[in-house]
PDB file of N, CA and C in Angstrom:
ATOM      1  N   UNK A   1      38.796  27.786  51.437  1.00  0.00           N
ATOM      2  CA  UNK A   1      39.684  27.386  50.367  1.00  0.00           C
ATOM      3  C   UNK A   1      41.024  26.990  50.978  1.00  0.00           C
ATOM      4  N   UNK A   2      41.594  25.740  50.400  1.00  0.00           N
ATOM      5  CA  UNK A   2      42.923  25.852  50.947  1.00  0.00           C
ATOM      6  C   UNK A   2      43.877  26.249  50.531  1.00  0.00           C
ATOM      7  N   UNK A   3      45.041  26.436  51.855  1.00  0.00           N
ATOM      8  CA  UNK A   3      46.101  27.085  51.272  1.00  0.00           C
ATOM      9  C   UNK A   3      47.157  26.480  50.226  1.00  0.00           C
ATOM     10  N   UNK A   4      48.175  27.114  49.429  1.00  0.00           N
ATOM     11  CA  UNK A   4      49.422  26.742  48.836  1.00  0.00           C
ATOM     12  C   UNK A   4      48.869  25.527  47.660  1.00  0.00           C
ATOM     13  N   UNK A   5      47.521  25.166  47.489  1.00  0.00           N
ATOM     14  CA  UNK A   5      47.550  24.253  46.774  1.00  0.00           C
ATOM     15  C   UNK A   5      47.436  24.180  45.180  1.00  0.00           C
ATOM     16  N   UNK A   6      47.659  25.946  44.808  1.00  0.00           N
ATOM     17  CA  UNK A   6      47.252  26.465  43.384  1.00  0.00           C
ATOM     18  C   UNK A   6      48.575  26.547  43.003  1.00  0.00           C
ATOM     19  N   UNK A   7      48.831  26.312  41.597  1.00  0.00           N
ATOM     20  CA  UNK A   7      50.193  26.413  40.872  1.00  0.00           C
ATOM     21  C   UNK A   7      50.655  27.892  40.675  1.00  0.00           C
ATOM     22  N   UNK A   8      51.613  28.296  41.035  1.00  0.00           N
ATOM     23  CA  UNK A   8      51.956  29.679  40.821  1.00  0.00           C
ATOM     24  C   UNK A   8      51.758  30.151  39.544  1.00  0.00           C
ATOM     25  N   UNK A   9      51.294  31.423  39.135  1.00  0.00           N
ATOM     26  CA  UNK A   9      51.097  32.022  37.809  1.00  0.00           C
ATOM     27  C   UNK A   9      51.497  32.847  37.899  1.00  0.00           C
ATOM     28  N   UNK A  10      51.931  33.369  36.805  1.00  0.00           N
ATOM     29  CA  UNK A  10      53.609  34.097  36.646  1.00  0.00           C
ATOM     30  C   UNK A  10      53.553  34.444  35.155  1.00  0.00           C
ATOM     31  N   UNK A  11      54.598  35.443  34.680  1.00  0.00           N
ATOM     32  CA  UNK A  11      54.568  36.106  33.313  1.00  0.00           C
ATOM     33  C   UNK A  11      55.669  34.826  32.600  1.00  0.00           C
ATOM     34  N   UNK A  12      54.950  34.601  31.435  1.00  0.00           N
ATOM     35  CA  UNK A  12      56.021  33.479  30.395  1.00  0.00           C
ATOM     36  C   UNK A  12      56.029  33.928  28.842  1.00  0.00           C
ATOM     37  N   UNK A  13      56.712  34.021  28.447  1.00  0.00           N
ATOM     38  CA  UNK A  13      57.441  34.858  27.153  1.00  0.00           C
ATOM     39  C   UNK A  13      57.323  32.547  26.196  1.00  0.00           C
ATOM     40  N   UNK A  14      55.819  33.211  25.107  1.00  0.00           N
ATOM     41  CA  UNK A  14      56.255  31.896  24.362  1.00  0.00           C
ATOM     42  C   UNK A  14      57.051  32.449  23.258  1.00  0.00           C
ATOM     43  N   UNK A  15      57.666  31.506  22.281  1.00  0.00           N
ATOM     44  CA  UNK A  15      57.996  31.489  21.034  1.00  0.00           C
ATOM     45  C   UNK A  15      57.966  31.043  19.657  1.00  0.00           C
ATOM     46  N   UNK A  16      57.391  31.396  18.765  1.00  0.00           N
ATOM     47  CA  UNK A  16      56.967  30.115  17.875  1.00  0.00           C
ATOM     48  C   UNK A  16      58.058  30.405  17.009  1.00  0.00           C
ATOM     49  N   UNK A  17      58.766  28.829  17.006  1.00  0.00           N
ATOM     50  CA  UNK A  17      59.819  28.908  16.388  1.00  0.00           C
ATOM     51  C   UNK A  17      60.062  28.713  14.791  1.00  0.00           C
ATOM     52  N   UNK A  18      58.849  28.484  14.300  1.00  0.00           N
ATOM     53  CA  UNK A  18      58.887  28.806  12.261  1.00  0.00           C
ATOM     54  C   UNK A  18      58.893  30.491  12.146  1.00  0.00           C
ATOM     55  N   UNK A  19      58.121  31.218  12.990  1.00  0.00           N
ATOM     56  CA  UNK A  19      58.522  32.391  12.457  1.00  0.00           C
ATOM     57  C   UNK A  19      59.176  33.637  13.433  1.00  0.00           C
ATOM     58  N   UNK A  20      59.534  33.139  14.544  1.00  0.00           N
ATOM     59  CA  UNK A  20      60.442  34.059  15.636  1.00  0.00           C
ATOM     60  C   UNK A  20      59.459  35.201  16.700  1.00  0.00           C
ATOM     61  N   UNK A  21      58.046  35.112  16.079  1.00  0.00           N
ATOM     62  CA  UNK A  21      57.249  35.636  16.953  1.00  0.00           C
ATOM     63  C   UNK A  21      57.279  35.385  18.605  1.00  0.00           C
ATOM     64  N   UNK A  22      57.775  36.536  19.022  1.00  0.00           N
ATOM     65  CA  UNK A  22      57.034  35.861  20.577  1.00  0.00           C
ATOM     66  C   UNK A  22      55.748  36.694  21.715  1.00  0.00           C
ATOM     67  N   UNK A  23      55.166  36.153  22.569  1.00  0.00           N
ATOM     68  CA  UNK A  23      54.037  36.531  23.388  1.00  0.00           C
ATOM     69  C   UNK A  23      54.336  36.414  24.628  1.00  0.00           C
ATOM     70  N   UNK A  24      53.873  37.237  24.869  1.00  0.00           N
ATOM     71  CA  UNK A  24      54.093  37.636  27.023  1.00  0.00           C
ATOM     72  C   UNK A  24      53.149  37.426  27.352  1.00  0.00           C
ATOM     73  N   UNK A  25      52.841  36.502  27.912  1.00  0.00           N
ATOM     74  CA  UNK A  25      51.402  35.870  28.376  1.00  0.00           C
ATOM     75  C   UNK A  25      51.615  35.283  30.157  1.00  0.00           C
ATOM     76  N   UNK A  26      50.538  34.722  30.943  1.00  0.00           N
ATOM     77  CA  UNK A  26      50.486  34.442  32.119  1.00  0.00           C
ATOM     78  C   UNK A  26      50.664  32.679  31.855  1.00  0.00           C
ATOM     79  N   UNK A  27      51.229  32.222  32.316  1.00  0.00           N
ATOM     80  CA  UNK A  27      50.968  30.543  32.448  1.00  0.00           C
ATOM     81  C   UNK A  27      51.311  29.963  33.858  1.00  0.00           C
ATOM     82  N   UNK A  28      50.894  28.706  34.006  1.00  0.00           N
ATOM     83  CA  UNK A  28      51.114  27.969  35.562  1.00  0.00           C
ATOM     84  C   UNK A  28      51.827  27.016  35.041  1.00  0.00           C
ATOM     85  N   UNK A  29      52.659  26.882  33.901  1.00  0.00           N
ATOM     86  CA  UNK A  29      53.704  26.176  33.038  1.00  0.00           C
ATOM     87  C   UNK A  29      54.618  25.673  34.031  1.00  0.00           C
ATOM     88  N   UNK A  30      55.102  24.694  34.980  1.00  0.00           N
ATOM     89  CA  UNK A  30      55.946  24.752  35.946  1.00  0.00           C
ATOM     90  C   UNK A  30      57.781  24.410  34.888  1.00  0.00           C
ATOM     91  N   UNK A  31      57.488  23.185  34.010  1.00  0.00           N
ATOM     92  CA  UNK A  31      58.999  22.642  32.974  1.00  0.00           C
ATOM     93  C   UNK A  31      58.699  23.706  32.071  1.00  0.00           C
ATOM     94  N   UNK A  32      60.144  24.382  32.138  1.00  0.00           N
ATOM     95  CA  UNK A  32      60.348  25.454  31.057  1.00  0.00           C
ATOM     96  C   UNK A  32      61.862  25.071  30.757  1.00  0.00           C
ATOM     97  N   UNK A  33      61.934  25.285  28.865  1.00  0.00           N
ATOM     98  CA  UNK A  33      63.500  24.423  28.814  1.00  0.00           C
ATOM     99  C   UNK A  33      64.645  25.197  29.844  1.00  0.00           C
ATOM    100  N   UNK A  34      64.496  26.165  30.724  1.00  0.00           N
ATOM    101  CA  UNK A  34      65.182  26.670  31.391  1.00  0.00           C
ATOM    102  C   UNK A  34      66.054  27.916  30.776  1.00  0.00           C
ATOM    103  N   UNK A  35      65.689  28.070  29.796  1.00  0.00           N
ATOM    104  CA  UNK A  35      65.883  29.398  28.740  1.00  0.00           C
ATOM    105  C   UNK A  35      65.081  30.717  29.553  1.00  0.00           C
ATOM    106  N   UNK A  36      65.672  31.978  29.230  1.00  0.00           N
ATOM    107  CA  UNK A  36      64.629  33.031  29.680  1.00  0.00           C
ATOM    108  C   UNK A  36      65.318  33.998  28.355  1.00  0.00           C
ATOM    109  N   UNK A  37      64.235  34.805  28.471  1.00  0.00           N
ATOM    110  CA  UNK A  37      64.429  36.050  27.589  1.00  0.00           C
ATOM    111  C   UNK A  37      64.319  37.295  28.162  1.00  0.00           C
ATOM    112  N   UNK A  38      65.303  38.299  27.464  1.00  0.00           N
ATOM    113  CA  UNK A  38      64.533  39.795  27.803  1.00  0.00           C
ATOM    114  C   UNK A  38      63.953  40.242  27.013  1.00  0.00           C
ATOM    115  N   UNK A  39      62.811  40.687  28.149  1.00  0.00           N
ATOM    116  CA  UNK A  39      61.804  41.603  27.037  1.00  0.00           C
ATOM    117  C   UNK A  39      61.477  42.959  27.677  1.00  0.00           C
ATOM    118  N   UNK A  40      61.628  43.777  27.108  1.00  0.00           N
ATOM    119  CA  UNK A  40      61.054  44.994  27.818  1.00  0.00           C
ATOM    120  C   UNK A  40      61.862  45.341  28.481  1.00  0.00           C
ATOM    121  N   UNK A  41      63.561  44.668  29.113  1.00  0.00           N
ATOM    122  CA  UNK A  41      64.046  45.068  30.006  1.00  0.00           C
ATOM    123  C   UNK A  41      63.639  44.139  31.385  1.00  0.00           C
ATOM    124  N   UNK A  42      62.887  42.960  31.178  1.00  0.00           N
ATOM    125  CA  UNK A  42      62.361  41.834  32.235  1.00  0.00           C
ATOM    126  C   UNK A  42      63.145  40.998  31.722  1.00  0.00           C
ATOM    127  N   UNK A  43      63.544  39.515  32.566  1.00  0.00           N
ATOM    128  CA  UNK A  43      63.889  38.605  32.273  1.00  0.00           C
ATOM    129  C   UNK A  43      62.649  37.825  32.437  1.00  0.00           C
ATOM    130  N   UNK A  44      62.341  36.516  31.317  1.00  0.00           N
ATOM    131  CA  UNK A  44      60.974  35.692  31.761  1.00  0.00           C
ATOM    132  C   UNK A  44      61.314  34.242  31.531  1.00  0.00           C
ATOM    133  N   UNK A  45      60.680  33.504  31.725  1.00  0.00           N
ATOM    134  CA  UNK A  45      61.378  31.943  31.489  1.00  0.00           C
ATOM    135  C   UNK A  45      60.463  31.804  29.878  1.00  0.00           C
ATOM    136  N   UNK A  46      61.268  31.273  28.832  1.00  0.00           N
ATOM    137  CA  UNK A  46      61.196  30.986  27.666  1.00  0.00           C
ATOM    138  C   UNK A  46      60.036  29.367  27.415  1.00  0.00           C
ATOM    139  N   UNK A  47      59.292  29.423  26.816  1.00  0.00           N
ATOM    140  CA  UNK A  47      58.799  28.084  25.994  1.00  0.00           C
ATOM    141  C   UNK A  47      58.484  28.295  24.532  1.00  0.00           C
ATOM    142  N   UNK A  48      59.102  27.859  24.199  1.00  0.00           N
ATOM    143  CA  UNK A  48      59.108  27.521  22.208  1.00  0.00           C
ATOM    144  C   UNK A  48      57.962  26.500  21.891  1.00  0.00           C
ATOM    145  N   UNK A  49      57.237  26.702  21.184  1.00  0.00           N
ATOM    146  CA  UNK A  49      55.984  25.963  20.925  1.00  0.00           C
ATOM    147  C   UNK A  49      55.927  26.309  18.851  1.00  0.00           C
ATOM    148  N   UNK A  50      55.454  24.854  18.172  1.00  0.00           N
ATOM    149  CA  UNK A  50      55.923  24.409  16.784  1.00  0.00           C
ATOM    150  C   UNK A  50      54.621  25.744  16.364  1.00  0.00           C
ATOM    151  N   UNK A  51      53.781  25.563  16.684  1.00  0.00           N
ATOM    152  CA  UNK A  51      52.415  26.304  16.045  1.00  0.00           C
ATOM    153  C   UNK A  51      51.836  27.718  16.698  1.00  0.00           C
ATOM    154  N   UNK A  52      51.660  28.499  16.610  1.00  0.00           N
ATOM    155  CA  UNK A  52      50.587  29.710  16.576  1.00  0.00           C
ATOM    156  C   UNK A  52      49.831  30.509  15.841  1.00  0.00           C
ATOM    157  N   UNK A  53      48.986  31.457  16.647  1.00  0.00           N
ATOM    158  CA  UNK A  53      48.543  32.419  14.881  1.00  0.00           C
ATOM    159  C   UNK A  53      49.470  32.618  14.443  1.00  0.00           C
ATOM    160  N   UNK A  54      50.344  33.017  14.611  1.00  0.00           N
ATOM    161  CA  UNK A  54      51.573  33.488  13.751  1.00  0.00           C
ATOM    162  C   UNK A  54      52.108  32.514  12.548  1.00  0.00           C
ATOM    163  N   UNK A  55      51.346  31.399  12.595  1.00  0.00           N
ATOM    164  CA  UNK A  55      52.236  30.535  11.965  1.00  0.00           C
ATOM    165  C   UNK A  55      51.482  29.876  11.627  1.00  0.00           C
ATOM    166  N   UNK A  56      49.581  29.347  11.840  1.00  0.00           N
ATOM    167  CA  UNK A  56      49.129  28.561  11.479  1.00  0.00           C
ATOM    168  C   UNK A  56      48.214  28.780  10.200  1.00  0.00           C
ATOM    169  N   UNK A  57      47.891  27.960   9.345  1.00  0.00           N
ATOM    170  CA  UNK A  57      47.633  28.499   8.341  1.00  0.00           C
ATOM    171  C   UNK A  57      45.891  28.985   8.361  1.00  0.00           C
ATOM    172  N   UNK A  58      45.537  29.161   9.241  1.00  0.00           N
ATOM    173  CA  UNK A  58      43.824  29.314   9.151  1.00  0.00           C
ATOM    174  C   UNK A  58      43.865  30.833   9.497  1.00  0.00           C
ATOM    175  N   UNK A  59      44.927  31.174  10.494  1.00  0.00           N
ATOM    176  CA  UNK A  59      45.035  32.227  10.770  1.00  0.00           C
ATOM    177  C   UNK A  59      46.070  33.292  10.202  1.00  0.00           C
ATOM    178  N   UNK A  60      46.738  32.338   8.977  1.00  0.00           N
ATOM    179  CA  UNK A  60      47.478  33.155   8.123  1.00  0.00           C
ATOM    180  C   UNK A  60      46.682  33.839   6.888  1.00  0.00           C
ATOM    181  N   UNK A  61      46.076  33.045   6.980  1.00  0.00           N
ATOM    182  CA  UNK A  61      44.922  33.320   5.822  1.00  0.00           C
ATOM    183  C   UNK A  61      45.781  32.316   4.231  1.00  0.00           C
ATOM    184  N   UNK A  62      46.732  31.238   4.486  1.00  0.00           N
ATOM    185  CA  UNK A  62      46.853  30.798   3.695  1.00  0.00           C
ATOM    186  C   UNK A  62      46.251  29.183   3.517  1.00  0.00           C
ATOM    187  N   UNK A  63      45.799  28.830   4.475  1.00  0.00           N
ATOM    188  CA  UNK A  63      44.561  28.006   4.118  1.00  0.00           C
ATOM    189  C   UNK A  63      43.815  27.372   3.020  1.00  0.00           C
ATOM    190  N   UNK A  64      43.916  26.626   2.397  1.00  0.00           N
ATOM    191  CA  UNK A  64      43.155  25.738   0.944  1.00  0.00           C
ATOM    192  C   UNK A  64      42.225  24.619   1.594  1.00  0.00           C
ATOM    193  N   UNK A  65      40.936  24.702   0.857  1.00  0.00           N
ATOM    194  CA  UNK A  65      40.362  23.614   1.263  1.00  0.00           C
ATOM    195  C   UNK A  65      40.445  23.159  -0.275  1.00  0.00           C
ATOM    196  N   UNK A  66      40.764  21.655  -0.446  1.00  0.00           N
ATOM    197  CA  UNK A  66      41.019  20.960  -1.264  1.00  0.00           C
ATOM    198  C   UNK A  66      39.560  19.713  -1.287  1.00  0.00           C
ATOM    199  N   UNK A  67      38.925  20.317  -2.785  1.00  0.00           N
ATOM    200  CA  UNK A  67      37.440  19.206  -2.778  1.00  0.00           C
ATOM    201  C   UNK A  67      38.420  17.740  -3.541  1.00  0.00           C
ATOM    202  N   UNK A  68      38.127  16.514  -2.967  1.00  0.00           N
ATOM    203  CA  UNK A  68      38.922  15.800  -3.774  1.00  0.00           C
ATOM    204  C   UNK A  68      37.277  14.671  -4.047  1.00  0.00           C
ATOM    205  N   UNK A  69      37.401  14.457  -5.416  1.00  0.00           N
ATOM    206  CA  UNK A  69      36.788  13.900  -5.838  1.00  0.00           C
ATOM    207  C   UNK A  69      35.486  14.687  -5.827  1.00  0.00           C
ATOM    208  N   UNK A  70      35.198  15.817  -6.038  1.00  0.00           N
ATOM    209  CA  UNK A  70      34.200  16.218  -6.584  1.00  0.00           C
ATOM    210  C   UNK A  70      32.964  15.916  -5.218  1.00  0.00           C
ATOM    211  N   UNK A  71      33.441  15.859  -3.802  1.00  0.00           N
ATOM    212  CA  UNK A  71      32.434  15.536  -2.493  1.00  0.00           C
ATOM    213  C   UNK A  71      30.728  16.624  -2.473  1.00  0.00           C
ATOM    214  N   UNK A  72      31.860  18.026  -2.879  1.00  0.00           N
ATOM    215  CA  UNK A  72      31.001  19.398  -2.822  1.00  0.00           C
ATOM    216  C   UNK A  72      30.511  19.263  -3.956  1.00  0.00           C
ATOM    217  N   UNK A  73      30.400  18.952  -4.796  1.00  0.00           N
ATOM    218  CA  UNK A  73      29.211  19.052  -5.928  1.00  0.00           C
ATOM    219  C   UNK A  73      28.457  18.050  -6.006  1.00  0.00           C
ATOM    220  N   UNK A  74      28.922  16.886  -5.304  1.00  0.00           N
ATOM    221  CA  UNK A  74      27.713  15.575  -4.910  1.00  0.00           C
ATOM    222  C   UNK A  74      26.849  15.877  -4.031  1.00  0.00           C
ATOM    223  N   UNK A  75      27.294  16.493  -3.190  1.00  0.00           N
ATOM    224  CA  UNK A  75      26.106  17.098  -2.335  1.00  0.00           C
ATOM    225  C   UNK A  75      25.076  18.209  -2.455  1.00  0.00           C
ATOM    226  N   UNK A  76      25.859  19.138  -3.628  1.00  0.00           N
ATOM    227  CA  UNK A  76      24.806  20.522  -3.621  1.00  0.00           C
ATOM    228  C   UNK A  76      24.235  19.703  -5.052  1.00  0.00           C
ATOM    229  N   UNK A  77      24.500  18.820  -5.385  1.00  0.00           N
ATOM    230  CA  UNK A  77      23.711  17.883  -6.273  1.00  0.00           C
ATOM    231  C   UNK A  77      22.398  17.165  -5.591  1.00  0.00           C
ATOM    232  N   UNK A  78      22.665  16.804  -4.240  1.00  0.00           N
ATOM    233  CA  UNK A  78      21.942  15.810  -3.936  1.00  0.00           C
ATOM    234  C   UNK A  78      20.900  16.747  -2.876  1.00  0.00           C
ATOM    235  N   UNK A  79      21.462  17.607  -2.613  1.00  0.00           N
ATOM    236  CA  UNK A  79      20.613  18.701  -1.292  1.00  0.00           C
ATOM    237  C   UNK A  79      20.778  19.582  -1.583  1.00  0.00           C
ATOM    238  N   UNK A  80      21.148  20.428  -2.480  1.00  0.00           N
ATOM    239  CA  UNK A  80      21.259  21.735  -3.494  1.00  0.00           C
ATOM    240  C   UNK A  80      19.822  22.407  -3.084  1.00  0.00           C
ATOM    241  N   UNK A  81      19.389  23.068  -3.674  1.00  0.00           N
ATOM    242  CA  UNK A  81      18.003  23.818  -3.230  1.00  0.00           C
ATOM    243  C   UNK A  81      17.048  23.156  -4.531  1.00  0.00           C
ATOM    244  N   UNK A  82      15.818  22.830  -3.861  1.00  0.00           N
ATOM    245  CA  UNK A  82      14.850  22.012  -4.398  1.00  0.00           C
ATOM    246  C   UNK A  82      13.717  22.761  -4.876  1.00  0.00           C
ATOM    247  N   UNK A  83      13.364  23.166  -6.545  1.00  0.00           N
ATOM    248  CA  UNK A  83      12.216  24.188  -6.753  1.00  0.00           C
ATOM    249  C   UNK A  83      11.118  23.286  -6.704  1.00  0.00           C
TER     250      UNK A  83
END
């Protein structure tokens, strides 16, 4: 294997910025806005990211599936169960 040719991985503190959540996770992220945070009493380099569970709606559980035009009843019309 050769040497020096893997990106350093290192502890990175994300943030999702709709709801202020953040995660201490590993990344090989090298552009970080150059922000760091403390956490725990560590300093880590900061990345703010628009979406997470924290914030997305599938995993908020606020989620709507919207039938428009009646798609789901054309179909359990058309392939519905057949006696």
């Amino acid at each position: 294997m050769k040497a020096d040719i893997h990106p350093e991985y290192k502890d990175v503190v994300f943030q999702d910025i709709s709801t202020g959540e953040v995660f201490l996770t590993r990344s090989t992220l090298e552009k970080t806005s150059g922000e760091t945070i403390t956490l725990d009493g560590n300093d880590y380099p900061l990345v703010r990211i628009e979406v997470s569970s924290a914030s997305h709606p599938f995993y908020t559980g606020q989620q709507t599936i919207v039938d428009t035009e009646g798609r789901v009843e054309k179909f359990k019309q058309k392939y519905g169960r057949r006696r």
